[in-house]
C-alpha atoms as a PDB file:
ATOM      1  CA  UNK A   1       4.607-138.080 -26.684  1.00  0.00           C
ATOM      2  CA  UNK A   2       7.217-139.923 -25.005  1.00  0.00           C
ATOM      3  CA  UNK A   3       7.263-143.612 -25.386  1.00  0.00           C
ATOM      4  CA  UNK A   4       8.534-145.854 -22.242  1.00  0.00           C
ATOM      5  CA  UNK A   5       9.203-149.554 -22.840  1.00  0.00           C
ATOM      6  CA  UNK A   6       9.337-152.323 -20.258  1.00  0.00           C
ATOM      7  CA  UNK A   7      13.165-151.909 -20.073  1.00  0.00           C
ATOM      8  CA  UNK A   8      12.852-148.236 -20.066  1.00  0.00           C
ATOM      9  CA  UNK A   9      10.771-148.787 -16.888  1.00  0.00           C
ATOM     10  CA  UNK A  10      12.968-152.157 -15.041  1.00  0.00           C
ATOM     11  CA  UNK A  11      15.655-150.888 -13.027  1.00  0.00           C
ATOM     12  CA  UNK A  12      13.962-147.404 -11.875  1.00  0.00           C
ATOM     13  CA  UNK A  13      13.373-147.109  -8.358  1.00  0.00           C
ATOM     14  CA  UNK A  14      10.596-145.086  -6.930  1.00  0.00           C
ATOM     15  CA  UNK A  15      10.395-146.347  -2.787  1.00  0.00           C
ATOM     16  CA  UNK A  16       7.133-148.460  -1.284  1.00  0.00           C
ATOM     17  CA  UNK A  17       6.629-145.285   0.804  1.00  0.00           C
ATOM     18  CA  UNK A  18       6.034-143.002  -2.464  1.00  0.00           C
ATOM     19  CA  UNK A  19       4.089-145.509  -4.351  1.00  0.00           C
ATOM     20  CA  UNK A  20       1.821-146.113  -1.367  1.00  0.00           C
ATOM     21  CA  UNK A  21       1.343-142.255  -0.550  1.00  0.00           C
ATOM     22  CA  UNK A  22       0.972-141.811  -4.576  1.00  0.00           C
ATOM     23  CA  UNK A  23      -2.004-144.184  -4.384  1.00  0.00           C
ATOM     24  CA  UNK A  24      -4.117-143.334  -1.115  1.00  0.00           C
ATOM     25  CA  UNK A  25      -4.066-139.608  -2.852  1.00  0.00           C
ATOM     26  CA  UNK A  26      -5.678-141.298  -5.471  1.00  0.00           C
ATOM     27  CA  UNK A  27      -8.099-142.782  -3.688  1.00  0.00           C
ATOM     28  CA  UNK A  28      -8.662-139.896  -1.625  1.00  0.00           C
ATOM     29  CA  UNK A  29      -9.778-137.406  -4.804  1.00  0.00           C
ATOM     30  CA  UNK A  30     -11.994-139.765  -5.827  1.00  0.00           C
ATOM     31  CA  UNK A  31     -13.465-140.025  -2.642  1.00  0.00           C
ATOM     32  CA  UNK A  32     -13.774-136.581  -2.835  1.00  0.00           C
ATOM     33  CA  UNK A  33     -15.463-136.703  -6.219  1.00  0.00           C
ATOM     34  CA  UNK A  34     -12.643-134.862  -8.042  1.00  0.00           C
ATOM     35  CA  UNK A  35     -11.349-137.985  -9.895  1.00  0.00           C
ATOM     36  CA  UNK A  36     -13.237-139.983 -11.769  1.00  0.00           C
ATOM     37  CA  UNK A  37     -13.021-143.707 -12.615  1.00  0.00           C
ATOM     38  CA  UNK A  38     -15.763-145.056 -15.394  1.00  0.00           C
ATOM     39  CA  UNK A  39     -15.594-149.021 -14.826  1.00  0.00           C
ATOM     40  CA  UNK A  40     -13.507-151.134 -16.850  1.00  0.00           C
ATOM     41  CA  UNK A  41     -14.553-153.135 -19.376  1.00  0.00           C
ATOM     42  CA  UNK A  42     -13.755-156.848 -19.794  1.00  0.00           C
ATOM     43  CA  UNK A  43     -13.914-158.979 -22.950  1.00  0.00           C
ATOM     44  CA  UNK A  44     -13.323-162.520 -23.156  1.00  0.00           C
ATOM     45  CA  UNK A  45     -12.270-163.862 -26.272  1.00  0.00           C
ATOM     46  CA  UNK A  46     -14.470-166.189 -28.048  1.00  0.00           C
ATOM     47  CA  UNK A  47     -11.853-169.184 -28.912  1.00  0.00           C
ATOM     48  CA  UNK A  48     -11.877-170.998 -25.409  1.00  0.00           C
ATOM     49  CA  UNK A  49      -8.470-172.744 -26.176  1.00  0.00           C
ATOM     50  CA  UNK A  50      -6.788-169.513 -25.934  1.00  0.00           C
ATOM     51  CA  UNK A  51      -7.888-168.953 -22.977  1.00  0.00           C
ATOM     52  CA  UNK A  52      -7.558-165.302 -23.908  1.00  0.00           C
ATOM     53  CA  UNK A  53      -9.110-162.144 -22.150  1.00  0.00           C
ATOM     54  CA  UNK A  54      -8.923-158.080 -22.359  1.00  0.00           C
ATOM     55  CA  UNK A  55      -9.801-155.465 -20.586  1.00  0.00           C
ATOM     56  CA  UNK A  56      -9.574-151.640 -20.579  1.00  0.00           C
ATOM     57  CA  UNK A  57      -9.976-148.480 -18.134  1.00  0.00           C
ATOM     58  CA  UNK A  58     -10.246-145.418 -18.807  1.00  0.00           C
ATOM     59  CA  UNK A  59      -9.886-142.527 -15.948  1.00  0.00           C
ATOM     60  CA  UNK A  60      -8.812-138.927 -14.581  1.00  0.00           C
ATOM     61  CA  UNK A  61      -6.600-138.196 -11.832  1.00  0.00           C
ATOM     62  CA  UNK A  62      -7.443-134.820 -10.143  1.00  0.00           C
ATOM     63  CA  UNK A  63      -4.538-134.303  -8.189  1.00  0.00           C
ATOM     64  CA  UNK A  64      -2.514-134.466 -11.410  1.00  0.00           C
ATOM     65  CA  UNK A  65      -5.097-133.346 -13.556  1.00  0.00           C
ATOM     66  CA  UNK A  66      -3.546-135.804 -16.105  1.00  0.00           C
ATOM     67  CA  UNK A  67      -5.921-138.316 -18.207  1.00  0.00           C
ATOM     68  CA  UNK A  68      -5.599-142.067 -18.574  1.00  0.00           C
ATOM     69  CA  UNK A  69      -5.941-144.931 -20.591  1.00  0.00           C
ATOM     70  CA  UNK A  70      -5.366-148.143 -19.940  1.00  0.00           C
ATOM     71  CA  UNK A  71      -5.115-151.328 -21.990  1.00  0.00           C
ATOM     72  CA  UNK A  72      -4.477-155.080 -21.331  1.00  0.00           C
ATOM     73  CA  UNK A  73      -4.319-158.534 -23.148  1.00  0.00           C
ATOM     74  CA  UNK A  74      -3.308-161.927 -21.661  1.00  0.00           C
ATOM     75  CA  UNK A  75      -3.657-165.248 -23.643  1.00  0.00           C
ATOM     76  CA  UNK A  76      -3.543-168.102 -21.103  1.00  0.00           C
ATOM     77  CA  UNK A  77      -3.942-168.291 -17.629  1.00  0.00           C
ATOM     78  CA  UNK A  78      -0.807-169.960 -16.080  1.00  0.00           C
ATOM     79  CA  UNK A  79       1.688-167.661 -17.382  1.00  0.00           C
ATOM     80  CA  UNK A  80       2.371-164.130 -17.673  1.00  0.00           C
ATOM     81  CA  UNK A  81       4.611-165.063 -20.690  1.00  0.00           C
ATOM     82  CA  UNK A  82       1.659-163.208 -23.268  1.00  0.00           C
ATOM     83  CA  UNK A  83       0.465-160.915 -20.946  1.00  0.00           C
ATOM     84  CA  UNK A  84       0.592-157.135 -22.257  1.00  0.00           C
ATOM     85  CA  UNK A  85      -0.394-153.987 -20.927  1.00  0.00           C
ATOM     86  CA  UNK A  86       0.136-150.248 -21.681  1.00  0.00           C
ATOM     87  CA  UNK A  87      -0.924-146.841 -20.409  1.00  0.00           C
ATOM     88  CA  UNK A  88      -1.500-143.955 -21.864  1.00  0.00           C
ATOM     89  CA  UNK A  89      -1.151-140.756 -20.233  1.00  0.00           C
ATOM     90  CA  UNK A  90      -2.854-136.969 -21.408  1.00  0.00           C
ATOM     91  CA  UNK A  91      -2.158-133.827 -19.485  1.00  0.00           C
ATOM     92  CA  UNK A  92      -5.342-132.070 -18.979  1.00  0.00           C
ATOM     93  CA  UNK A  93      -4.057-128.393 -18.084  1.00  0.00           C
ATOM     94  CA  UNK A  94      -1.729-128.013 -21.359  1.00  0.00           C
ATOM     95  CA  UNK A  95      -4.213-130.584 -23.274  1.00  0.00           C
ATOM     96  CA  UNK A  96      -1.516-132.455 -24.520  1.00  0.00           C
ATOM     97  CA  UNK A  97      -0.093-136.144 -24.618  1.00  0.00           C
ATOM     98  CA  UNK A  98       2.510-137.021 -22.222  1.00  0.00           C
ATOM     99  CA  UNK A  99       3.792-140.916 -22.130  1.00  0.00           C
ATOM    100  CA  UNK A 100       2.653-143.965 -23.889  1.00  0.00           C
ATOM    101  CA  UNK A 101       4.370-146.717 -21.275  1.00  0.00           C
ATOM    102  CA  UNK A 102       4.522-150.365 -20.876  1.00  0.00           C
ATOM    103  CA  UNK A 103       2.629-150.968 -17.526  1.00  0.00           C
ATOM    104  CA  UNK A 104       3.787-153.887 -15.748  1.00  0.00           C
ATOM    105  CA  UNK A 105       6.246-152.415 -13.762  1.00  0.00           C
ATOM    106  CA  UNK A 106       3.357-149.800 -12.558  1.00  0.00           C
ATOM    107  CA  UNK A 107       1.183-152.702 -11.819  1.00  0.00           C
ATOM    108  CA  UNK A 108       3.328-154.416  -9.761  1.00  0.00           C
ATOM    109  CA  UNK A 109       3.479-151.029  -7.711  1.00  0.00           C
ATOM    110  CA  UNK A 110       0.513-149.526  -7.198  1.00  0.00           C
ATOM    111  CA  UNK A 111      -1.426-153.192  -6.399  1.00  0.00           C
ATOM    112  CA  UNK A 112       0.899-153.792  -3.090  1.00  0.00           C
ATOM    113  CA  UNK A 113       0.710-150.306  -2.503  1.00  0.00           C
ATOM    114  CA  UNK A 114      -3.120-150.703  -2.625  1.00  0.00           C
ATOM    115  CA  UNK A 115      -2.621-154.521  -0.656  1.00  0.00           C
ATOM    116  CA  UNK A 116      -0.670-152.473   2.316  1.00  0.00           C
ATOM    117  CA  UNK A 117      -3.859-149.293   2.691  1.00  0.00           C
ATOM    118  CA  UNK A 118      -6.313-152.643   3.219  1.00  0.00           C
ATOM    119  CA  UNK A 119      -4.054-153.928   5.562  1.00  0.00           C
ATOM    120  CA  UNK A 120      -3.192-150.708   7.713  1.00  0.00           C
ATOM    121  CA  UNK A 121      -6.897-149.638   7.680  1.00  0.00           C
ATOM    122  CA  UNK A 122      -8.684-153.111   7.959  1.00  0.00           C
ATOM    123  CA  UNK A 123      -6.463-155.662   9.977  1.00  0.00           C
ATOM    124  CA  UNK A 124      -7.232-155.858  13.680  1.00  0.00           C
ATOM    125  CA  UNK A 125      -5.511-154.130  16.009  1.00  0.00           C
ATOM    126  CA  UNK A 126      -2.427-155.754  17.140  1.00  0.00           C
ATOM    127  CA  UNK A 127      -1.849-157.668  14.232  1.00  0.00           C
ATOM    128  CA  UNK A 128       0.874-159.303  14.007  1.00  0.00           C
ATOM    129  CA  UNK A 129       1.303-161.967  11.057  1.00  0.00           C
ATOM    130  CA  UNK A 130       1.109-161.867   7.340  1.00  0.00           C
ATOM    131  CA  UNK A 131       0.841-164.723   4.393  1.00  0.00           C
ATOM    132  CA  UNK A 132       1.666-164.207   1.393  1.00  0.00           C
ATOM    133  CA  UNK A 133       0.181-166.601  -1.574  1.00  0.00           C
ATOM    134  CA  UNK A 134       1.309-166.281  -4.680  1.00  0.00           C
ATOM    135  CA  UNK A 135       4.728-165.124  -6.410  1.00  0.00           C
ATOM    136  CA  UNK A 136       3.353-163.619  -9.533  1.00  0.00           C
ATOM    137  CA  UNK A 137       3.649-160.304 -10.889  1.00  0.00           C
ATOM    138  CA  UNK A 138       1.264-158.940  -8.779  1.00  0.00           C
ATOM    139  CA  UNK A 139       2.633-160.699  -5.832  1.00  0.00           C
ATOM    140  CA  UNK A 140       6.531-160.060  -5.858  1.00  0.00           C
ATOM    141  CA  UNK A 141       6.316-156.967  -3.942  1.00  0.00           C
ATOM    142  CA  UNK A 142       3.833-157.582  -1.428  1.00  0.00           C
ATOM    143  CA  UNK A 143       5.371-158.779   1.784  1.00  0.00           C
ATOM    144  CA  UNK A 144       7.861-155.284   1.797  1.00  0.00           C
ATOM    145  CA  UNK A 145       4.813-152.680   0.469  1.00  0.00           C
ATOM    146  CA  UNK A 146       2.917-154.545   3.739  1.00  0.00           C
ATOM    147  CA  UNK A 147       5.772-153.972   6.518  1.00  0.00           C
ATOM    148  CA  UNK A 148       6.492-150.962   4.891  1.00  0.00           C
ATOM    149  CA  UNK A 149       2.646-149.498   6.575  1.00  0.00           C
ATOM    150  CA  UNK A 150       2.885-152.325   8.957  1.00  0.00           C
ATOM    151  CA  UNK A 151       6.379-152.554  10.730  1.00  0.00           C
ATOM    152  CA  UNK A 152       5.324-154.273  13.952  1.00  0.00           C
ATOM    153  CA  UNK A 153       4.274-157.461  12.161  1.00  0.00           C
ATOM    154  CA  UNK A 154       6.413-160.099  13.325  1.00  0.00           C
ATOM    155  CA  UNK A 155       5.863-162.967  11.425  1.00  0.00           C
ATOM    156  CA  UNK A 156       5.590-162.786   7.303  1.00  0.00           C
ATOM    157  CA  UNK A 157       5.039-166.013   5.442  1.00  0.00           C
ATOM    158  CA  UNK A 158       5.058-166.745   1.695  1.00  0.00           C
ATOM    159  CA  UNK A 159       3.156-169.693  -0.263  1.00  0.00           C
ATOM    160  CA  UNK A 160       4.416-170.593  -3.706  1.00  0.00           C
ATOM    161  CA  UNK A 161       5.166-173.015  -6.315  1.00  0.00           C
ATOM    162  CA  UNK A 162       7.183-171.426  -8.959  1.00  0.00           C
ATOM    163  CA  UNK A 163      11.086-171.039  -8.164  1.00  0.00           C
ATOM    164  CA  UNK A 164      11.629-168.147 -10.388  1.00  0.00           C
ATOM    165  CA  UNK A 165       8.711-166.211  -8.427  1.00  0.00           C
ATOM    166  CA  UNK A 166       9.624-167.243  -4.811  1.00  0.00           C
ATOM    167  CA  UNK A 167      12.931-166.483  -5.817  1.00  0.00           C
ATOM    168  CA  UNK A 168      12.058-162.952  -6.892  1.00  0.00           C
ATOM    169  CA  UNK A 169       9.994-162.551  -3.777  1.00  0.00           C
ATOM    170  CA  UNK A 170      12.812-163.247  -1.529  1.00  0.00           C
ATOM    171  CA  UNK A 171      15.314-160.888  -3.153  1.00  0.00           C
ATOM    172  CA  UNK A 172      12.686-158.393  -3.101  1.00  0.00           C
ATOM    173  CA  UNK A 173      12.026-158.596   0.176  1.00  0.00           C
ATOM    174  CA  UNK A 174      15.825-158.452   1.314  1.00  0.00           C
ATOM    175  CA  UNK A 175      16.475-155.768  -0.839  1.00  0.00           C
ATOM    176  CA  UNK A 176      13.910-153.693   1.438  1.00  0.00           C
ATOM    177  CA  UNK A 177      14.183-155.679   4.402  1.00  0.00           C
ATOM    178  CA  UNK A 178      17.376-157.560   4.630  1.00  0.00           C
ATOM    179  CA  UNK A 179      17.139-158.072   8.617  1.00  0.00           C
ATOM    180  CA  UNK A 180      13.321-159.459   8.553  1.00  0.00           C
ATOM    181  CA  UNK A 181      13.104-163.641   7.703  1.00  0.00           C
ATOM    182  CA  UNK A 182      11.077-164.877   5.786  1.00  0.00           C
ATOM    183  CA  UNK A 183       9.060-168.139   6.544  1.00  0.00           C
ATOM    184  CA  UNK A 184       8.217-170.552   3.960  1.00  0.00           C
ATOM    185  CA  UNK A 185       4.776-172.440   3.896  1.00  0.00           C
ATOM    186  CA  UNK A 186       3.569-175.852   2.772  1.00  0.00           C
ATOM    187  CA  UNK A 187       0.067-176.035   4.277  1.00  0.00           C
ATOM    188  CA  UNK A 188      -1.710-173.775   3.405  1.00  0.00           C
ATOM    189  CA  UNK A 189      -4.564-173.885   5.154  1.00  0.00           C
ATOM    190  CA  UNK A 190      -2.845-174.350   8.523  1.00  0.00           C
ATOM    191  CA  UNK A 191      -0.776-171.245   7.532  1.00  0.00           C
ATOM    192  CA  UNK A 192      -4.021-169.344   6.847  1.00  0.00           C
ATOM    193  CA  UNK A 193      -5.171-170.419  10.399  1.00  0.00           C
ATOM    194  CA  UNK A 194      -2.229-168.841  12.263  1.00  0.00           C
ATOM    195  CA  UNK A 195      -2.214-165.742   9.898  1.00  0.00           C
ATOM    196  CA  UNK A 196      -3.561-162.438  10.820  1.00  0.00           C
ATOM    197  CA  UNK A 197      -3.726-161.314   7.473  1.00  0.00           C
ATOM    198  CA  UNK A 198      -3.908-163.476   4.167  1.00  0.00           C
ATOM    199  CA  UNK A 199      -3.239-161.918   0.897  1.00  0.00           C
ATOM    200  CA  UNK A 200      -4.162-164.345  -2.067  1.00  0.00           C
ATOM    201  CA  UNK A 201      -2.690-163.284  -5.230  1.00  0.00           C
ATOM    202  CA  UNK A 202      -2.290-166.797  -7.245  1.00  0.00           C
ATOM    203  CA  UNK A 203      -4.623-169.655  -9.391  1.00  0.00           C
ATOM    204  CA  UNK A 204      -6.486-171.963  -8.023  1.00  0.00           C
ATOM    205  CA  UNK A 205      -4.497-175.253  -9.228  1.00  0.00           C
ATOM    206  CA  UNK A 206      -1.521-175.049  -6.634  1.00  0.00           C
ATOM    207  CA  UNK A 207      -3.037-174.969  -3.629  1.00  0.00           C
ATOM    208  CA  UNK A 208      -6.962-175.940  -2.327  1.00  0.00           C
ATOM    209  CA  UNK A 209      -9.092-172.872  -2.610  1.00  0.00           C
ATOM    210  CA  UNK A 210      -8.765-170.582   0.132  1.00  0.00           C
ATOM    211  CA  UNK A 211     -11.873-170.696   2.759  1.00  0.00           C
ATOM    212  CA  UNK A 212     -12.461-166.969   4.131  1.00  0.00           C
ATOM    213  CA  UNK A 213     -13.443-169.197   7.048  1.00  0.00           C
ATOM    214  CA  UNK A 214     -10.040-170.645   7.687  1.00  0.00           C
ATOM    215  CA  UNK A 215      -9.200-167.651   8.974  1.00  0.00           C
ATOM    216  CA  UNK A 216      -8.773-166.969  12.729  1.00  0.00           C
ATOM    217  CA  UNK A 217     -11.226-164.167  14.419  1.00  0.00           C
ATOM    218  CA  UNK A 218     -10.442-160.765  13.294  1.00  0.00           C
ATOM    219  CA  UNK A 219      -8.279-162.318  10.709  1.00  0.00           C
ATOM    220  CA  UNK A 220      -8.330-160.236   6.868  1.00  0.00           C
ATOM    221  CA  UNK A 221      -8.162-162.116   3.775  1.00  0.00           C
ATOM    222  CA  UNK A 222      -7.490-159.635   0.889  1.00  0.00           C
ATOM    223  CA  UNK A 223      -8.319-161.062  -2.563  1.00  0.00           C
ATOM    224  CA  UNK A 224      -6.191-159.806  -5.682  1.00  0.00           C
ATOM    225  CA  UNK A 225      -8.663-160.494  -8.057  1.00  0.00           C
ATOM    226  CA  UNK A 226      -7.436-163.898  -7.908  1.00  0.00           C
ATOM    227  CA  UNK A 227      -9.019-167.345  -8.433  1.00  0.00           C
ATOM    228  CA  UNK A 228      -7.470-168.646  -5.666  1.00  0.00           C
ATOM    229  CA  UNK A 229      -9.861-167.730  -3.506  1.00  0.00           C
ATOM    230  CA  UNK A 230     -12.868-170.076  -2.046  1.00  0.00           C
ATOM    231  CA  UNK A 231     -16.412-169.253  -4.041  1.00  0.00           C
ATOM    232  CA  UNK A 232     -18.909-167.571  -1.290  1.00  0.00           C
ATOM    233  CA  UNK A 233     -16.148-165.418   0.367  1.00  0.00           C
ATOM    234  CA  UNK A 234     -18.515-162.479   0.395  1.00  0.00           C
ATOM    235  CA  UNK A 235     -21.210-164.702   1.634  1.00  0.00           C
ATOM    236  CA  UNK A 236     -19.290-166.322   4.542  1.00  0.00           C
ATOM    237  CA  UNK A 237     -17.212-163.416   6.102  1.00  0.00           C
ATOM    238  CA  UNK A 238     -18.742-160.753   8.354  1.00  0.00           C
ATOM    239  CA  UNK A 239     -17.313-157.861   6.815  1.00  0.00           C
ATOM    240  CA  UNK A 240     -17.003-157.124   3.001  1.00  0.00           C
ATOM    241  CA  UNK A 241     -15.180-154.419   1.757  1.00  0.00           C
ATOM    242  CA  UNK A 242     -14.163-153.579  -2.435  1.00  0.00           C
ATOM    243  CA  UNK A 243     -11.853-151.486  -4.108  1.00  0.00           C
ATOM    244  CA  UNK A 244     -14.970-150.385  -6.722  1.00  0.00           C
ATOM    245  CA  UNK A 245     -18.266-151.874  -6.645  1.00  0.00           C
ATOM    246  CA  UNK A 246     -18.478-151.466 -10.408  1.00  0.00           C
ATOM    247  CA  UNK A 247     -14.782-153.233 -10.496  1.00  0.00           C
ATOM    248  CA  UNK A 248     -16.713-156.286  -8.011  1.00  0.00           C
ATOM    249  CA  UNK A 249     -19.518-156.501 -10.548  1.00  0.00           C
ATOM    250  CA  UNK A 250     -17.132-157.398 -13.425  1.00  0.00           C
ATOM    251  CA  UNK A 251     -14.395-159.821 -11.894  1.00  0.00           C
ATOM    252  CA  UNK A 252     -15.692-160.980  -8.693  1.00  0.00           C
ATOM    253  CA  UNK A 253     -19.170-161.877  -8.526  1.00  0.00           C
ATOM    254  CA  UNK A 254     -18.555-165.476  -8.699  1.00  0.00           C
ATOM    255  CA  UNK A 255     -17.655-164.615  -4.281  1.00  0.00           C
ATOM    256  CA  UNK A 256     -21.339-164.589  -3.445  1.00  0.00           C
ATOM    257  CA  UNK A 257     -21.645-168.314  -4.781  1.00  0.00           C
ATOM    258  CA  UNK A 258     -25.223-167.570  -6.436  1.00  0.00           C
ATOM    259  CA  UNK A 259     -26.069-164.966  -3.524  1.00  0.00           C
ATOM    260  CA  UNK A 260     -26.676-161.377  -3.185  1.00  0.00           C
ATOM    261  CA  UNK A 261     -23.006-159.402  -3.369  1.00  0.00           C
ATOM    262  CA  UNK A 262     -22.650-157.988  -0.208  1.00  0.00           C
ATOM    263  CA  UNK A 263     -20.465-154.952   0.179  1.00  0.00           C
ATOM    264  CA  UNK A 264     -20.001-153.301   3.796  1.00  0.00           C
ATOM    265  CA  UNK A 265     -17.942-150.569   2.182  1.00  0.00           C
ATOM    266  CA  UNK A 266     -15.446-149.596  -0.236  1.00  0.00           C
ATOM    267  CA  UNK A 267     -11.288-148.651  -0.119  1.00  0.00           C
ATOM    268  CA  UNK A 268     -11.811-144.541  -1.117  1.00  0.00           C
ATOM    269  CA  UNK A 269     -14.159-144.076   1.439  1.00  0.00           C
ATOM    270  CA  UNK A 270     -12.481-145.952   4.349  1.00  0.00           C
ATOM    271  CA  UNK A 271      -9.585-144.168   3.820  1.00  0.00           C
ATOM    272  CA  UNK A 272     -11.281-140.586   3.745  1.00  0.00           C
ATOM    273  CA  UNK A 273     -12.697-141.805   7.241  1.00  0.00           C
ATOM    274  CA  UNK A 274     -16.548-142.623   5.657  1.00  0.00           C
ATOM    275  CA  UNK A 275     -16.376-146.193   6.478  1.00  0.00           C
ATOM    276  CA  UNK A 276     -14.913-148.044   8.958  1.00  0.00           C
ATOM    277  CA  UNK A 277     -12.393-150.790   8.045  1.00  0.00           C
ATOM    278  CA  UNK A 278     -14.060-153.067  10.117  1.00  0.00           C
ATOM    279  CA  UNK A 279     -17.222-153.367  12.701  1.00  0.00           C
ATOM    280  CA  UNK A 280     -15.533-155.283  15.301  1.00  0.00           C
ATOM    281  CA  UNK A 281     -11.987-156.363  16.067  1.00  0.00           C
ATOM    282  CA  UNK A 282     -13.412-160.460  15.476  1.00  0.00           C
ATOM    283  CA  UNK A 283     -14.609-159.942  12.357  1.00  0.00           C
ATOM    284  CA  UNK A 284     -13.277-162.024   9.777  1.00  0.00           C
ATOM    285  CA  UNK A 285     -12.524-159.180   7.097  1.00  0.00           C
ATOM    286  CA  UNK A 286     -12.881-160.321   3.342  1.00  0.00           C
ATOM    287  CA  UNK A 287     -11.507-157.324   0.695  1.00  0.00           C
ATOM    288  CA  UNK A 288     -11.758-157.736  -2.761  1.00  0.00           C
ATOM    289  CA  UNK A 289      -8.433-155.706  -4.419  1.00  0.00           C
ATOM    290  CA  UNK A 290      -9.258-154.496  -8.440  1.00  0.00           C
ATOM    291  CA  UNK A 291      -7.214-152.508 -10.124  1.00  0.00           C
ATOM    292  CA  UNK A 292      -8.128-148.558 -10.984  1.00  0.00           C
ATOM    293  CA  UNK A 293      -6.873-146.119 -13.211  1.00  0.00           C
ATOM    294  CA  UNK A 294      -6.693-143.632 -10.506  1.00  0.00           C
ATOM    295  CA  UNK A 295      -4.260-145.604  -8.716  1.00  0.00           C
ATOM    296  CA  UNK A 296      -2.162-146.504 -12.199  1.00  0.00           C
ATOM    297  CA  UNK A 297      -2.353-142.809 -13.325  1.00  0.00           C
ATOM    298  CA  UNK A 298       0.072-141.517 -10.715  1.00  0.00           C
ATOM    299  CA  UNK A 299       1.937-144.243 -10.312  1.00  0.00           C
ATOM    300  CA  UNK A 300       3.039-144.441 -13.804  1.00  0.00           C
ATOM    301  CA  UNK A 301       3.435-140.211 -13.840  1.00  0.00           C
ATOM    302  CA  UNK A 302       5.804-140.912 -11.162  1.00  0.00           C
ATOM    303  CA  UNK A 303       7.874-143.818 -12.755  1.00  0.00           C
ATOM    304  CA  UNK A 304       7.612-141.973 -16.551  1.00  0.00           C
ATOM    305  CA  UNK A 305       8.916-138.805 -14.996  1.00  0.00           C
ATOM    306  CA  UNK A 306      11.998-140.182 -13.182  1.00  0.00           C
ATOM    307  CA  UNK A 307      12.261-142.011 -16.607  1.00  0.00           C
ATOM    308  CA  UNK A 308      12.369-139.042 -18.517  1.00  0.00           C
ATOM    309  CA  UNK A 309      14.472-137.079 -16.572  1.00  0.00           C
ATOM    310  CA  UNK A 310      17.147-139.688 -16.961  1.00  0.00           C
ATOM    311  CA  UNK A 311      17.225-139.294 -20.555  1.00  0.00           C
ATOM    312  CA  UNK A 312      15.427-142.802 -21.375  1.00  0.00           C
ATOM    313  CA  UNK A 313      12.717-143.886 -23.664  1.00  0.00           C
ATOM    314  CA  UNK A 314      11.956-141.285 -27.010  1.00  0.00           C
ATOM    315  CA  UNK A 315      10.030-138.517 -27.857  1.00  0.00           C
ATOM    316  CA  UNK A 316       7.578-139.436 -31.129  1.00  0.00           C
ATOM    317  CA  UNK A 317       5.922-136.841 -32.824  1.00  0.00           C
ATOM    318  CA  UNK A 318       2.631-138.978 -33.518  1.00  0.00           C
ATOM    319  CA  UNK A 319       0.899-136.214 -34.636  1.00  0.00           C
ATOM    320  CA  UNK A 320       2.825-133.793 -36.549  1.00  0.00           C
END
């Protein structure tokens, strides 16, 4: 088995483009019903102070035909300073193990990637701005995954409050974009108003909690499982869409504020042409973005294999 660690992982590049086509295949075999994708499970921890939380998935990719299993921990809310998370990957056909990898770096991937298929399958037609709140981990890449599927937008905004994390959002965005600029925001809620799509990625505490109603008509506020977002966003918008309903049941029920969870239809399907993306070009679009294996699966096959191939991480004979 070869083991990958997060500096194994940092400096390999592996392009928007390929992430995002490695992800909507994904999707698509599970649409398809050759994947499969159990739902995770999520375990608070019982000492409150901590504010501590884990969660596992487990799932097979069938365009791979490789195995997955996923782990994460994260003590504290504010910080991604004790956040951990690792994947484990099995190949099905020789029915042996293939990486044990740190899986931040594939996180930060394959969640824009996922961001940008909402976005070029759900925004209205002729859309033409983008906000960006939130400069975490899952964050950082955003704005370039989104005009990477979106090039016409001509506006791209970004809402945050830690330097470190706007600063990484800027470079990241040059490094891909280096013409485009990129406008800073201080009110929020205006900047919601005058954005055709909102992706909210952060915590509730730096900024008032995002209204799906602040949006303008045919505006599309995607949710990454954050807290940021308003309670009764499923309730209030006219079209709700989910990457998994069983993913919605565990982390985002709290959106139908005491209601009935309303789902108009889900990612996989919309992108195998099911669903629509939307009923109308008005509709104010709420999506709920939560991670699945069958998006991390070939993801991290891609980044362990360009890993391996450059001679990094080490092979450990765990079972010898």
């Amino acid at each position: 088995m070869h083991i990958l660690t997060r500096s194994d992982l940092a400096d390999l590049q592996v392009s928007p483009s390929d992430v995002i086509s490695a992800v909507e295949d994904g999707y698509l075999a599970f649409a398809r019903g050759e994947s499969r994708c159990p739902t995770k499970l999520m375990m608070p921890l019982p000492d409150e102070r901590r504010d501590s939380v884990s969660y596992s998935m487990l799932g097979y990719d069938a365009n791979l035909e490789h195995l997955g299993f996923k782990t994460s921990y994260r003590q504290g809310s504010q910080t991604n300073e004790k956040y951990y998370t690792t994947i484990t990957l099995y190949d099905d056909v020789t029915g042996l193990p293939f990486a044990l990898m740190d899986c931040q770096r594939i996180g930060a991937s394959r969640t824009p990637a996922t961001t940008a298929l909402i976005a070029r399958s759900c925004a209205a037609p002729g859309a033409r701005s983008a906000l960006m709140i939130g400069t975490g981990v899952q964050g950082v890449n955003t704005l370039p995954y989104l005009l990477t599927v979106l090039p016409d937008l001509a506006t791209i905004r970004l809402f945050g409050t830690h330097p470190e994390g706007i600063a990484s959002s800027k470079r990241t965005l040059r490094e891909h974009f280096p013409d485009r600029e990129l406008e800073m925001v201080e009110d929020v809620r205006e900047a919601v108003a005058a954005s055709d799509i909102v992706v909210v990625a952060s915590g509730r505490a730096a900024h008032p909690p995002i209204d799906v109603q602040w949006l303008p008509p045919g505006g599309l506020m995607i949710s990454v499982a954050s807290k940021g977002v308003a309670a009764g966003a499923m309730r209030d918008s006219d079209y709700n869409i989910t990457t998994s309903i069983g993913q919605l049941g565990v982390t985002g029920t709290r959106l139908a504020s005491g209601g009935e969870v309303r789902v108009d239809a889900v990612l996989p399907d919309i992108l195998a042409g099911k669903s629509p993306g939307r009923r109308t070009p008005t509709d104010r679009v709420f999506a709920f973005s939560s991670g699945m294996i069958i998006t991390d699966i070939p993801v991290a096959h891609a980044f362990a294999t360009r890993a391996i191939a450059a001679g990094r991480g080490q092979n450990v004979e765990l079972w010898t």
